[in-house]
Each structure stands twice: as structure tokens, then as C-alpha cells.
PDB file of N, CA and C in Angstrom:
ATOM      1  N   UNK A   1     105.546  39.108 165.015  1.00  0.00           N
ATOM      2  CA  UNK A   1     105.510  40.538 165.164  1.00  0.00           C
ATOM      3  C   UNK A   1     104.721  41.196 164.030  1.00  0.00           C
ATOM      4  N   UNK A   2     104.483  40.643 162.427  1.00  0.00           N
ATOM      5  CA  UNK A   2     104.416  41.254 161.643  1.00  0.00           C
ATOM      6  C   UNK A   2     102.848  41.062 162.026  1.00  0.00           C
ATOM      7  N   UNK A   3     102.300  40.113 162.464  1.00  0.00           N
ATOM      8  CA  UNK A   3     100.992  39.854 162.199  1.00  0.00           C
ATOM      9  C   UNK A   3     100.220  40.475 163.532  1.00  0.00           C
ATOM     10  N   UNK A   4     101.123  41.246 164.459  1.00  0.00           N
ATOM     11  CA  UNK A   4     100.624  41.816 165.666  1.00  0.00           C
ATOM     12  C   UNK A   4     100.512  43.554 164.811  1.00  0.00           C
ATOM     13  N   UNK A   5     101.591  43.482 164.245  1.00  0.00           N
ATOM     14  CA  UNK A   5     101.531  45.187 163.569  1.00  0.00           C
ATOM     15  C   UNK A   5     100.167  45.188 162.748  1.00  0.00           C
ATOM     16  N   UNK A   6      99.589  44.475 161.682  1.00  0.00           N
ATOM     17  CA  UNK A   6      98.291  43.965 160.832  1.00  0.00           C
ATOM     18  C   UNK A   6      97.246  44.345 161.954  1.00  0.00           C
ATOM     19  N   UNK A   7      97.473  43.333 163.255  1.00  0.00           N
ATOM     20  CA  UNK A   7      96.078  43.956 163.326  1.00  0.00           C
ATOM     21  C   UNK A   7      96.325  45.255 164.304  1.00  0.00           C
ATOM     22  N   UNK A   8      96.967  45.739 164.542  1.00  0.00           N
ATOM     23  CA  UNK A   8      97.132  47.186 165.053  1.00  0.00           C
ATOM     24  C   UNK A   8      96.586  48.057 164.105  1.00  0.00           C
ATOM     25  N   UNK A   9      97.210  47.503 162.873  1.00  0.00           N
ATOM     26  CA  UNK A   9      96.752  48.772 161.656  1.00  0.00           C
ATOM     27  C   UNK A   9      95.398  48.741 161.274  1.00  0.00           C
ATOM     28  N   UNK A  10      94.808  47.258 161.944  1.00  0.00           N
ATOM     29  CA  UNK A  10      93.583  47.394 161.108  1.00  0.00           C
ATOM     30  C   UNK A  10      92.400  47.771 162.499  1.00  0.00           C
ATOM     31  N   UNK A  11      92.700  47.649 163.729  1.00  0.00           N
ATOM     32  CA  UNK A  11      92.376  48.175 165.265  1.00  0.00           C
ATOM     33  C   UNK A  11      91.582  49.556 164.359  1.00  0.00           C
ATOM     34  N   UNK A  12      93.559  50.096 164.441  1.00  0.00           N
ATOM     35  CA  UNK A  12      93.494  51.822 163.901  1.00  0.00           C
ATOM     36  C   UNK A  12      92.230  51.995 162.896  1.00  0.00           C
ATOM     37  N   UNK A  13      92.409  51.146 161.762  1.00  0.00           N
ATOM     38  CA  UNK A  13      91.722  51.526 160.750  1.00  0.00           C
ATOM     39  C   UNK A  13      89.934  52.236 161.004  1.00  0.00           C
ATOM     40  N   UNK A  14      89.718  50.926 161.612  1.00  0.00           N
ATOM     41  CA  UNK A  14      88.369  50.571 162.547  1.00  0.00           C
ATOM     42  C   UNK A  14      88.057  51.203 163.396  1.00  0.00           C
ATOM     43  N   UNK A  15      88.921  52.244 164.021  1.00  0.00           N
ATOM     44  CA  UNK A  15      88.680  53.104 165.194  1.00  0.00           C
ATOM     45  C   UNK A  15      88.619  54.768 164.003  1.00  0.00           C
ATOM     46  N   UNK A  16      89.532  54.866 163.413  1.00  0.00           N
ATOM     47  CA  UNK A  16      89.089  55.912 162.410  1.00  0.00           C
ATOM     48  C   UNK A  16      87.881  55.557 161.221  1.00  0.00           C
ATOM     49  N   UNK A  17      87.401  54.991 161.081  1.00  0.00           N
ATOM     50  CA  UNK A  17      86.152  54.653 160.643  1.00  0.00           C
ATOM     51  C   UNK A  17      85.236  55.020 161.300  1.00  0.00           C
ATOM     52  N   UNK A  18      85.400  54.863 162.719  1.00  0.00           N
ATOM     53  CA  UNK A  18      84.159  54.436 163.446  1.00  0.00           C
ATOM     54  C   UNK A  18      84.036  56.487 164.034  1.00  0.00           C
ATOM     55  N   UNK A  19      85.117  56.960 163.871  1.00  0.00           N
ATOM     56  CA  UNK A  19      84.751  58.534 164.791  1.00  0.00           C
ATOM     57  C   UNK A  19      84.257  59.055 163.671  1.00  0.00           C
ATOM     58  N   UNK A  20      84.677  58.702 161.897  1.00  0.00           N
ATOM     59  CA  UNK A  20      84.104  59.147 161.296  1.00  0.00           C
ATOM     60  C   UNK A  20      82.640  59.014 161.049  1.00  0.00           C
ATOM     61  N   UNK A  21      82.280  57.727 161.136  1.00  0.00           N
ATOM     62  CA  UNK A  21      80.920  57.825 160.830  1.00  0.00           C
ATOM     63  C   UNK A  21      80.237  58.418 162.467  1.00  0.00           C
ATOM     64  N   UNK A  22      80.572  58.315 163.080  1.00  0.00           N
ATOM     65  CA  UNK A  22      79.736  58.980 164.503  1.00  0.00           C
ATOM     66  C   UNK A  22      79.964  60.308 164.036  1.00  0.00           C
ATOM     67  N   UNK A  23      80.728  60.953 163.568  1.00  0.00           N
ATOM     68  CA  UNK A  23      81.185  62.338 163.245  1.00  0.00           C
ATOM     69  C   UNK A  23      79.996  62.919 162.073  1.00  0.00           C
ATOM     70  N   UNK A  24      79.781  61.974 161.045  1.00  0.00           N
ATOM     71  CA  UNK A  24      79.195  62.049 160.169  1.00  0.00           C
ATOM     72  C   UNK A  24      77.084  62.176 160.852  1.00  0.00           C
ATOM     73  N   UNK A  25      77.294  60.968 161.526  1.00  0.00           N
ATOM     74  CA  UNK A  25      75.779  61.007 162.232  1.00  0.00           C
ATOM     75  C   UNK A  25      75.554  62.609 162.989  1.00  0.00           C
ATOM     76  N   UNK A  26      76.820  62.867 163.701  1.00  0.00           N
ATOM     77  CA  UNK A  26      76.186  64.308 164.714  1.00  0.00           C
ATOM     78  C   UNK A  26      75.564  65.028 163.358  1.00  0.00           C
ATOM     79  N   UNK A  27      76.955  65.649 162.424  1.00  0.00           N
ATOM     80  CA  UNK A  27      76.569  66.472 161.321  1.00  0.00           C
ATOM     81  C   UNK A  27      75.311  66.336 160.642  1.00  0.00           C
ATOM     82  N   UNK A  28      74.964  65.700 160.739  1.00  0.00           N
ATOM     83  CA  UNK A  28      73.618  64.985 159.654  1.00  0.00           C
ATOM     84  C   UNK A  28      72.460  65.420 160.901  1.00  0.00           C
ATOM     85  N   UNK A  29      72.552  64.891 162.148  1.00  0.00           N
ATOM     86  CA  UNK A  29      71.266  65.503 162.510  1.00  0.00           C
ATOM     87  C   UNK A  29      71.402  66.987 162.792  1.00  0.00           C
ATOM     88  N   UNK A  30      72.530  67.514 162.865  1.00  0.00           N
ATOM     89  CA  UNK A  30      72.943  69.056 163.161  1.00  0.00           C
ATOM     90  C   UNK A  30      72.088  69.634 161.748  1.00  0.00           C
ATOM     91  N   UNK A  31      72.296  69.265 160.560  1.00  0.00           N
ATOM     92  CA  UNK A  31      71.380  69.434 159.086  1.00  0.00           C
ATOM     93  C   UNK A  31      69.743  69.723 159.464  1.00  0.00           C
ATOM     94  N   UNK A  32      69.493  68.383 159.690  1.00  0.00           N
ATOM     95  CA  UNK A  32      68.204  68.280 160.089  1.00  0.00           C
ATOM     96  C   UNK A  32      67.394  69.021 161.209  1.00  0.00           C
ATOM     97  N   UNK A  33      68.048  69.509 162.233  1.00  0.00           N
ATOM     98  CA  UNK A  33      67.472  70.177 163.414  1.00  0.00           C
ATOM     99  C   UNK A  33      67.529  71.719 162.682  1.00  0.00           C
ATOM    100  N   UNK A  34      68.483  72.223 161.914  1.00  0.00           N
ATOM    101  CA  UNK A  34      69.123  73.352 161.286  1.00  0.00           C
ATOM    102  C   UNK A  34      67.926  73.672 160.033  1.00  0.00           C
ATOM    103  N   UNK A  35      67.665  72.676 159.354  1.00  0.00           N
ATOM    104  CA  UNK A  35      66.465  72.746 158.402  1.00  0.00           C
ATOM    105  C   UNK A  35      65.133  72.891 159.006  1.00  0.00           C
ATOM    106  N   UNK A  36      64.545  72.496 160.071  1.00  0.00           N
ATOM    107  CA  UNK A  36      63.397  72.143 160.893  1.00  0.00           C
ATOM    108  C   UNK A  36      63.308  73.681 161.624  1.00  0.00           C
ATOM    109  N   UNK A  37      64.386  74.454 162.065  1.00  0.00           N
ATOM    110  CA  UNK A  37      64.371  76.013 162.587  1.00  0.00           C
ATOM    111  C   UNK A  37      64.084  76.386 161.604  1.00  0.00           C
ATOM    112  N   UNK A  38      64.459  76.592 160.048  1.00  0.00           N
ATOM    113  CA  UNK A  38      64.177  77.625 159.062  1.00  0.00           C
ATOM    114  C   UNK A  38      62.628  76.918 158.402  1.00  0.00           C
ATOM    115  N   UNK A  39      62.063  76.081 158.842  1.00  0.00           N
ATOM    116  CA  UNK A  39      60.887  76.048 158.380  1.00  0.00           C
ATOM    117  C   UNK A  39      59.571  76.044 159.506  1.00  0.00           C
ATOM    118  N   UNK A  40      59.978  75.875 160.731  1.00  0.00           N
ATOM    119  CA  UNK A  40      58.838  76.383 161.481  1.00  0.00           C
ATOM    120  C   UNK A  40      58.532  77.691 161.996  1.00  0.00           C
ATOM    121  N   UNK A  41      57.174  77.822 162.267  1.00  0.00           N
ATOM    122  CA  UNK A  41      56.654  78.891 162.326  1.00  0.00           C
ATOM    123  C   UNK A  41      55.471  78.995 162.851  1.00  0.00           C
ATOM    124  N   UNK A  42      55.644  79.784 164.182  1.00  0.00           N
ATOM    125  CA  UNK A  42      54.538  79.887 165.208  1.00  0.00           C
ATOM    126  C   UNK A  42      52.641  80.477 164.600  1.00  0.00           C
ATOM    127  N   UNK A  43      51.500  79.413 165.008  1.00  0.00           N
ATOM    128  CA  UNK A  43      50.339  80.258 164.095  1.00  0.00           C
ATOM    129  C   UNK A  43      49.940  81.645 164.291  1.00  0.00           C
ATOM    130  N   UNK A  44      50.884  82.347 165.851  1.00  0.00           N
ATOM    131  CA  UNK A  44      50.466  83.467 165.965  1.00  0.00           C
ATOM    132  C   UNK A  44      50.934  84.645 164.749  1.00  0.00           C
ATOM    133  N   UNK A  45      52.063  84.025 164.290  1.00  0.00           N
ATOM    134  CA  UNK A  45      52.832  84.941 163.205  1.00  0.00           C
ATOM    135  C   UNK A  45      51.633  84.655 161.869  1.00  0.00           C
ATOM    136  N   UNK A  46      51.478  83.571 161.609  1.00  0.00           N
ATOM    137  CA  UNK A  46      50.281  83.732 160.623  1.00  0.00           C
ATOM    138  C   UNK A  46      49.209  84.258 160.684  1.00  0.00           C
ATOM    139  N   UNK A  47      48.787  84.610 161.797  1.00  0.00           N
ATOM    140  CA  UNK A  47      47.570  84.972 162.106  1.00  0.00           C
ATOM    141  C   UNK A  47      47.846  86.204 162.042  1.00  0.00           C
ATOM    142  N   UNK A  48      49.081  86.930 162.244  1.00  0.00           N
ATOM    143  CA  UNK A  48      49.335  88.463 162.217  1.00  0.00           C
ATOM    144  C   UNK A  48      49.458  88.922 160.987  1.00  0.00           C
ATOM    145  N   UNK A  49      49.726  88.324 159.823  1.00  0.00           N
ATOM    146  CA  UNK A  49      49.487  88.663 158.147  1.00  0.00           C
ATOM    147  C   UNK A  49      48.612  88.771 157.826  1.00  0.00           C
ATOM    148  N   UNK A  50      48.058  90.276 156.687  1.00  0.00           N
ATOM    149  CA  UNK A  50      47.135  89.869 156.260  1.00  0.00           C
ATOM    150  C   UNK A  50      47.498  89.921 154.507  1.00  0.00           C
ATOM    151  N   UNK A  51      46.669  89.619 153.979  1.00  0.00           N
ATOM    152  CA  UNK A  51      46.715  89.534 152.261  1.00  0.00           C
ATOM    153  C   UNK A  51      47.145  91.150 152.008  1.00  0.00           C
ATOM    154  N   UNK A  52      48.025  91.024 151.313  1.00  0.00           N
ATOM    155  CA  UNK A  52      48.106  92.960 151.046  1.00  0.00           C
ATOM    156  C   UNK A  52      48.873  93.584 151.480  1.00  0.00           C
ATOM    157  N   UNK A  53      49.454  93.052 152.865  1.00  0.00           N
ATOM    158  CA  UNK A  53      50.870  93.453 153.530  1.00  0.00           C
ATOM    159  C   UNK A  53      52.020  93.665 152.737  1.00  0.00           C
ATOM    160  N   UNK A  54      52.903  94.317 153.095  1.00  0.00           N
ATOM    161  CA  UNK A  54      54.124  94.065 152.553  1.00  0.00           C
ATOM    162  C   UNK A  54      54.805  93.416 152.399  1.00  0.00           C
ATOM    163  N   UNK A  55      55.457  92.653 151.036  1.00  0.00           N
ATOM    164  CA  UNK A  55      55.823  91.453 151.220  1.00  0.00           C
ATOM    165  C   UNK A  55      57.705  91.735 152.646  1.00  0.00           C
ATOM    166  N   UNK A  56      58.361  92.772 152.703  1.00  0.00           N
ATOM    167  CA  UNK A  56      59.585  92.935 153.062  1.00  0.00           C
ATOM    168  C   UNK A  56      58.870  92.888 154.517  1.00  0.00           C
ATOM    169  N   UNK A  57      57.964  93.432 155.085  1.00  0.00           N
ATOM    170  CA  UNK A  57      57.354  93.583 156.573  1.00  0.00           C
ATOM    171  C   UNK A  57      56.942  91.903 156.725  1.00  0.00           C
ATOM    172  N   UNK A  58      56.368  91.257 155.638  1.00  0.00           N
ATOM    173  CA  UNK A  58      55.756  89.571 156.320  1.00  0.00           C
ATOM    174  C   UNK A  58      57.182  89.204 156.614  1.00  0.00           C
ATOM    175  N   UNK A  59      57.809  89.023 155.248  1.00  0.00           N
ATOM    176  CA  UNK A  59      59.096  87.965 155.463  1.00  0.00           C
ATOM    177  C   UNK A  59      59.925  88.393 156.701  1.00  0.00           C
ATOM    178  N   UNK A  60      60.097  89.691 157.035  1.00  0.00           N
ATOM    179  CA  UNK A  60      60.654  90.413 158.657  1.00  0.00           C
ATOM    180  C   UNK A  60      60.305  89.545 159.229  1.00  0.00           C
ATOM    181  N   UNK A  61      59.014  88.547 159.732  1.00  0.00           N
ATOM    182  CA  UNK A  61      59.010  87.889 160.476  1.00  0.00           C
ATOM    183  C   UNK A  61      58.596  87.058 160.747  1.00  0.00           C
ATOM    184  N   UNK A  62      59.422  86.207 159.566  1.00  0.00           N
ATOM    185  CA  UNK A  62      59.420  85.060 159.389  1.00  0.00           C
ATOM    186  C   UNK A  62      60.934  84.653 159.120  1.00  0.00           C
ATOM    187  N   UNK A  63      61.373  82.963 159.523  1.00  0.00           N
ATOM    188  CA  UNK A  63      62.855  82.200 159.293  1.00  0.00           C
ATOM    189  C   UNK A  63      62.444  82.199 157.983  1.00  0.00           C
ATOM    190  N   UNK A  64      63.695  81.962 156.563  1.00  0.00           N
ATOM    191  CA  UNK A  64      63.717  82.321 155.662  1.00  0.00           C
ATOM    192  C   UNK A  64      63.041  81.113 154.831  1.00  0.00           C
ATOM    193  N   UNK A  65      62.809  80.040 155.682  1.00  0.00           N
ATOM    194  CA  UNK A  65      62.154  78.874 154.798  1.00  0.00           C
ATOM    195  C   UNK A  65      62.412  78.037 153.742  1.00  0.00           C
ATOM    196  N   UNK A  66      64.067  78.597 153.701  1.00  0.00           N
ATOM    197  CA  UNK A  66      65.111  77.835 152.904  1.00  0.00           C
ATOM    198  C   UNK A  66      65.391  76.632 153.427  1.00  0.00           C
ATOM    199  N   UNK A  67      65.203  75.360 152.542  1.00  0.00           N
ATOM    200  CA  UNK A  67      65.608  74.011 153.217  1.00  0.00           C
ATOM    201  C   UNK A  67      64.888  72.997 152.356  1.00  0.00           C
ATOM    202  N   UNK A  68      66.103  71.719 152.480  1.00  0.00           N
ATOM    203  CA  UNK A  68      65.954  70.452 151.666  1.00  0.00           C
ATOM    204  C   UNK A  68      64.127  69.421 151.685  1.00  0.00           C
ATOM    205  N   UNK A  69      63.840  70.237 153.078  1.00  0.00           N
ATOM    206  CA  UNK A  69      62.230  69.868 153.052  1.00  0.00           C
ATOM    207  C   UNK A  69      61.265  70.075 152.301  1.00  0.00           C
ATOM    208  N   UNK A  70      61.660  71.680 151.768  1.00  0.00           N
ATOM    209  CA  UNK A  70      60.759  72.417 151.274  1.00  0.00           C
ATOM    210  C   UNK A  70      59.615  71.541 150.212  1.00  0.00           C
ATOM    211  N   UNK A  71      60.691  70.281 149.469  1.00  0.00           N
ATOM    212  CA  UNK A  71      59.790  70.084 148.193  1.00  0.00           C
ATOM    213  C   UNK A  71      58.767  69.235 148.397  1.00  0.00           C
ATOM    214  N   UNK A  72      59.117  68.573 149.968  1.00  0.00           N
ATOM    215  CA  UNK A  72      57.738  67.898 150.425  1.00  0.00           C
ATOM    216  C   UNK A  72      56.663  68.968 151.455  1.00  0.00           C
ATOM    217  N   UNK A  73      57.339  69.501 151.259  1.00  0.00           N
ATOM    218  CA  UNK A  73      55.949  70.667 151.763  1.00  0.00           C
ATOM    219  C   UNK A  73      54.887  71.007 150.876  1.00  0.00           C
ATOM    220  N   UNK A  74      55.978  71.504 149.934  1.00  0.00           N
ATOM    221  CA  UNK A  74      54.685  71.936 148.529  1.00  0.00           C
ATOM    222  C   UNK A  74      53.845  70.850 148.306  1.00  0.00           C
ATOM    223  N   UNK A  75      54.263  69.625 148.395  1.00  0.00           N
ATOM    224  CA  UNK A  75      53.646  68.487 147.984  1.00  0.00           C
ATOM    225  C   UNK A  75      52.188  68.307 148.361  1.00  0.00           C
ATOM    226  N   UNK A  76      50.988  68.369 147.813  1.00  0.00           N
ATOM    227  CA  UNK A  76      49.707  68.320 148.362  1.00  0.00           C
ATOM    228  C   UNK A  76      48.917  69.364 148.221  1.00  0.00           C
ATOM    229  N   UNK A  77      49.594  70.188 148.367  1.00  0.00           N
ATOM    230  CA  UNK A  77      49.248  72.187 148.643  1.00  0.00           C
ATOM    231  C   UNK A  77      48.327  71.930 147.535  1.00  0.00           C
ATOM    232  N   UNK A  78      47.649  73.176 147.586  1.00  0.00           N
ATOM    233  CA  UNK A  78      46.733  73.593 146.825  1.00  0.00           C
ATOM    234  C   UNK A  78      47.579  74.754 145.137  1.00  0.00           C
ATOM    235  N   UNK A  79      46.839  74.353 144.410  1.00  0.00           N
ATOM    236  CA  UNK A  79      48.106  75.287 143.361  1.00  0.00           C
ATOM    237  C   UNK A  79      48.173  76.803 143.507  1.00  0.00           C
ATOM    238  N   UNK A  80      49.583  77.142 143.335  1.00  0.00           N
ATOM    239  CA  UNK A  80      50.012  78.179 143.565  1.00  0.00           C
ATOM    240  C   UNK A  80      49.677  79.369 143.046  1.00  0.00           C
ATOM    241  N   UNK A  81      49.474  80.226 142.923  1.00  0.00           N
ATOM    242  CA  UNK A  81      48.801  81.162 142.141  1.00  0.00           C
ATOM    243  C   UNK A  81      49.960  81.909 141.303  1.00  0.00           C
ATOM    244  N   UNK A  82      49.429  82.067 139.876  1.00  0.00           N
ATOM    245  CA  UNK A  82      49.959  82.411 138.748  1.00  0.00           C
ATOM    246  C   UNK A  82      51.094  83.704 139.129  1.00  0.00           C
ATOM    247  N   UNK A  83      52.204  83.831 138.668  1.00  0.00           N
ATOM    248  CA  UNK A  83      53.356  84.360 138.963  1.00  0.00           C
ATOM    249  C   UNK A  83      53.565  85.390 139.815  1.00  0.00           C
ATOM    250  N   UNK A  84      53.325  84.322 141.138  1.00  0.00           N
ATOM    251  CA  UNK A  84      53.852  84.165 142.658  1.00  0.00           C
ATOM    252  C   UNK A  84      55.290  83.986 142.945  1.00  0.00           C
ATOM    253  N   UNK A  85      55.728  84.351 144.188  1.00  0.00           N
ATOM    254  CA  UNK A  85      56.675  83.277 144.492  1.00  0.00           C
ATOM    255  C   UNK A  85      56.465  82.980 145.901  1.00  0.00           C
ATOM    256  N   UNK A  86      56.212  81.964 146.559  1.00  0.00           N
ATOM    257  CA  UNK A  86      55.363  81.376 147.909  1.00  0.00           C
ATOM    258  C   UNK A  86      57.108  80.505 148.466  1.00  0.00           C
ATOM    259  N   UNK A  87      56.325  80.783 149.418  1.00  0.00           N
ATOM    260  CA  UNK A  87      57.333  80.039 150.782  1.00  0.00           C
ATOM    261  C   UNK A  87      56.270  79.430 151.742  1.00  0.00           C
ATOM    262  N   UNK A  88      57.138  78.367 152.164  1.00  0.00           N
ATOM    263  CA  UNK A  88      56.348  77.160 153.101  1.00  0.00           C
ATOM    264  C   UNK A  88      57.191  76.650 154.166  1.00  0.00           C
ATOM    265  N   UNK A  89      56.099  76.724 155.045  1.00  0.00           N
ATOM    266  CA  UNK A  89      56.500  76.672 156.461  1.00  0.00           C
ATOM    267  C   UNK A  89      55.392  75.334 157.327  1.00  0.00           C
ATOM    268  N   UNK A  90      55.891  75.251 158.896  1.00  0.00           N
ATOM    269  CA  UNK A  90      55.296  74.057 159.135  1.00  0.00           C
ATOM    270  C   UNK A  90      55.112  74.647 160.677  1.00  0.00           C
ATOM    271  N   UNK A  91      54.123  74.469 160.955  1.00  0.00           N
ATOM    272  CA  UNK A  91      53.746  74.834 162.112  1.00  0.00           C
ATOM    273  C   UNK A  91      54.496  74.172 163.411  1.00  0.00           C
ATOM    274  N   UNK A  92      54.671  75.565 164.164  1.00  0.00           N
ATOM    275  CA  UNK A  92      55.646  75.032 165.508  1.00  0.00           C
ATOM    276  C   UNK A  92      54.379  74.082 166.676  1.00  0.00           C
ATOM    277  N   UNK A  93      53.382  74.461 166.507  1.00  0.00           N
ATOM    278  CA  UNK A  93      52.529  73.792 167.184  1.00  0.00           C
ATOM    279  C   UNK A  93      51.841  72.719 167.242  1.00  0.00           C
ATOM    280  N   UNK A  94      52.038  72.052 166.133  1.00  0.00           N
ATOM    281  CA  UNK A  94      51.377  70.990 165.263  1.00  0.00           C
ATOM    282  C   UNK A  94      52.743  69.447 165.629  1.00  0.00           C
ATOM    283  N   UNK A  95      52.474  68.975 166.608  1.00  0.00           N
ATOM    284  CA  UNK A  95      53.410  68.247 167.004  1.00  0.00           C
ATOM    285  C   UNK A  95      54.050  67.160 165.873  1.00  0.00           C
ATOM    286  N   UNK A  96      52.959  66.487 164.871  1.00  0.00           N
ATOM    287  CA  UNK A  96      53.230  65.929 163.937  1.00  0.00           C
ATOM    288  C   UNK A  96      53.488  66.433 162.781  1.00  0.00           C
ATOM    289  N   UNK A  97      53.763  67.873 162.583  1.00  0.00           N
ATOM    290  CA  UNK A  97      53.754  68.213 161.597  1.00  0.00           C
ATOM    291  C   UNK A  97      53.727  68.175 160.455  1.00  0.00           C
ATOM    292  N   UNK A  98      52.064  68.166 160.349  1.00  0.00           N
ATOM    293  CA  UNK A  98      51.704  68.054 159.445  1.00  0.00           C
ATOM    294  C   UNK A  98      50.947  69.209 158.765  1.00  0.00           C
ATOM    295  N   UNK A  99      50.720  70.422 159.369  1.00  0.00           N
ATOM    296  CA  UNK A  99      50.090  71.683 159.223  1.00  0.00           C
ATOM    297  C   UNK A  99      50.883  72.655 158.339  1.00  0.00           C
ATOM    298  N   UNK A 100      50.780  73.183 157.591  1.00  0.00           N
ATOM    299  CA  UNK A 100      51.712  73.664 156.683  1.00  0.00           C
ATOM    300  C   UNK A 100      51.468  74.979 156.421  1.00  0.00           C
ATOM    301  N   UNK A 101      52.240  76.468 156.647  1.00  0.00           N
ATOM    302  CA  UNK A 101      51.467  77.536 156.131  1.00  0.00           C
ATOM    303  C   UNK A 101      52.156  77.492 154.437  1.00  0.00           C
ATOM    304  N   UNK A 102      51.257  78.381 153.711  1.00  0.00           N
ATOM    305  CA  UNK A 102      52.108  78.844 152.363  1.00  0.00           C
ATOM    306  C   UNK A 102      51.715  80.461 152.367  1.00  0.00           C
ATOM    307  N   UNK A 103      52.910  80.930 151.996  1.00  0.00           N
ATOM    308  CA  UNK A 103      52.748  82.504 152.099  1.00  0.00           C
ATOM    309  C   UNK A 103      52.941  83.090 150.762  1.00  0.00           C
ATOM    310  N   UNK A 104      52.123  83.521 149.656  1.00  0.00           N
ATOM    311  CA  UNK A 104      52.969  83.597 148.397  1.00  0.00           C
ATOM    312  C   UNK A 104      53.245  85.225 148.166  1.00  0.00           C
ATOM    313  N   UNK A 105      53.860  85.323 147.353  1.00  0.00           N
ATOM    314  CA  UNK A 105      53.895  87.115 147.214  1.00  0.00           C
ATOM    315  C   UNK A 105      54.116  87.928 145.785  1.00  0.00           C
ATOM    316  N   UNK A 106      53.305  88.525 145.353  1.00  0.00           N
ATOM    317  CA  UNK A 106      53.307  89.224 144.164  1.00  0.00           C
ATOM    318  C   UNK A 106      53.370  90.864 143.935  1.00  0.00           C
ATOM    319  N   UNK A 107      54.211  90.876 143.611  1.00  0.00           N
ATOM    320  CA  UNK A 107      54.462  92.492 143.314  1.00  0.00           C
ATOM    321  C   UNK A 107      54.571  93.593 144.833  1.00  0.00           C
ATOM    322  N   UNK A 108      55.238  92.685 145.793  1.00  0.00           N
ATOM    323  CA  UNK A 108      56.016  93.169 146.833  1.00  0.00           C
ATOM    324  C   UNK A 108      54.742  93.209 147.602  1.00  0.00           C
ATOM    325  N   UNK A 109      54.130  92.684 147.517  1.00  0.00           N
ATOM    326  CA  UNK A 109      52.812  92.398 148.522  1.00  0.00           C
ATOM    327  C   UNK A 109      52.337  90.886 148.676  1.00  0.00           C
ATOM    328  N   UNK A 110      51.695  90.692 149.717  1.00  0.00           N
ATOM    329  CA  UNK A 110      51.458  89.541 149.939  1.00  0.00           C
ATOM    330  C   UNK A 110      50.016  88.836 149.779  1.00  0.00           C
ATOM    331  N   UNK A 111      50.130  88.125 148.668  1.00  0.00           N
ATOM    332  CA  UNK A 111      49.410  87.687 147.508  1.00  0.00           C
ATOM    333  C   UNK A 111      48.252  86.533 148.130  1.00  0.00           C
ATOM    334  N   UNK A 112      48.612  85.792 148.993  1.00  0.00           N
ATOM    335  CA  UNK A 112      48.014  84.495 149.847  1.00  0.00           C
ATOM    336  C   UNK A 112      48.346  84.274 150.773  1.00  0.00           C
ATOM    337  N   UNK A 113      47.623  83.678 151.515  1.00  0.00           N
ATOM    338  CA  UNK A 113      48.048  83.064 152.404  1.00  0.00           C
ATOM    339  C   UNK A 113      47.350  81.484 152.709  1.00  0.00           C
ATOM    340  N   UNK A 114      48.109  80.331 153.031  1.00  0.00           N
ATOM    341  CA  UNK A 114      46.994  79.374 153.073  1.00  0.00           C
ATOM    342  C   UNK A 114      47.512  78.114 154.334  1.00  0.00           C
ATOM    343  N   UNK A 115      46.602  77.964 154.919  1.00  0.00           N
ATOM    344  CA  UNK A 115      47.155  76.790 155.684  1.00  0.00           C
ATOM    345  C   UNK A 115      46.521  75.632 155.060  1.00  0.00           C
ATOM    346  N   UNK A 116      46.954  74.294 154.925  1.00  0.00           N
ATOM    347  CA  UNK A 116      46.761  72.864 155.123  1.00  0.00           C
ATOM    348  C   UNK A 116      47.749  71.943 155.610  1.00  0.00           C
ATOM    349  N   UNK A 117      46.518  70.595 155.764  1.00  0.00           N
ATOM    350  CA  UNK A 117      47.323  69.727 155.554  1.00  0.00           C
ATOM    351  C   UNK A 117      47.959  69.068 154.837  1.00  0.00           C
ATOM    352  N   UNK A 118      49.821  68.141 154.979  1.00  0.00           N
ATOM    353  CA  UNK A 118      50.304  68.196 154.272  1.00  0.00           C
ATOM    354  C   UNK A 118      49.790  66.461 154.134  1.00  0.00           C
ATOM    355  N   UNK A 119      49.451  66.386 152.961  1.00  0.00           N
ATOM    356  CA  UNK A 119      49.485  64.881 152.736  1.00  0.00           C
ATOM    357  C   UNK A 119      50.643  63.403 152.433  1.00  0.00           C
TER     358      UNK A 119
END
């Protein structure tokens, strides 16, 4: 009997293990799909900025571009211009995304704008 209860407990154990890590996988790509909305961004919206705009009217419409990606975005870019603060985004159209906008902004106006590729 004792050694039928053992592996019951360890069945159990193995079955709560196992919803956790499936539990853990949804959450994790729920992250990832959740990060991938706040950094894409259609080229028609870039194309509707121009240098000089307001920075409160660009960011209106744009996702906020907050996300764990961000630092491989910057990665490659061209350098940022002297005390900016730029946000980076990835094109909704660019299936591999690899197209990257950078939007930077200085003194409540909008300072750059630049597309590349991300290397």
C-alpha cells in the first residue's frame, strides 16, 4: 500500500509540474506577442511625420514602444543624435522584421526620423 501511495504522490507531483510549466509557456508567449504590439508600427504612420512636429501629436500615434526588444533594435542604428530621446519601432509590414523606424525627439518636437535595417 505504502509504495502505491509513493507513486500517487509522485503521479501528482508530475502532473503539477507539468500544468505549471504549460502555464508558464502560454504566459511567456502572451509576453512576447504583448511586446511585438507595442513595437510595431504601420509605414503609413511614418510616412505621416514630419521632422518638426510635435513631439505629444507623433507619439498620439504611435504604441508606446516600451519593451524587452527595444535593446536589439537600437542595435545597428545609426547614432542617435545628441540629447534626444528616440523610440524604436519595427515595421508591421516587413514580414521578417527587420525594418526598423527610430523617432527621436528634442525639445517637444520631433528631432528625426530614420528608417533601417536592423542588423
Amino acid at each position: 500500500m505504502a509504495q502505491r501511495k509513493g507513486c500517487l504522490i509522485g503521479c501528482g507531483v508530475a502532473l503539477v509540474l507539468g500544468i505549471a510549466a504549460v502555464g508558464a509557456l502560454v504566459f511567456g508567449v502572451g509576453k512576447v506577442v504583448d511586446a511585438a504590439g507595442e513595437t510595431m508600427l504601420e509605414p503609413g504612420v511614418y510616412r505621416s511625420v514630419n521632422v518638426g512636429d510635435p513631439e505629444d501629436a507623433v507619439r498620439a500615434k504611435m504604441p508606446s514602444g516600451e519593451s524587452f526588444i527595444k535593446g536589439a533594435l537600437k542595435s545597428g542604428g545609426p547614432a542617435e543624435p545628441e540629447g534626444s530621446v528616440c523610440s524604436w519601432y519595427v515595421s508591421a509590414e516587413d514580414s521578417g522584421g527587420d525594418t526598423v523606424y527610430r523617432f527621436c525627439f528634442k525639445d517637444g518636437k520631433l528631432a528625426e526620423k530614420v528608417e533601417y535595417r536592423m542588423k
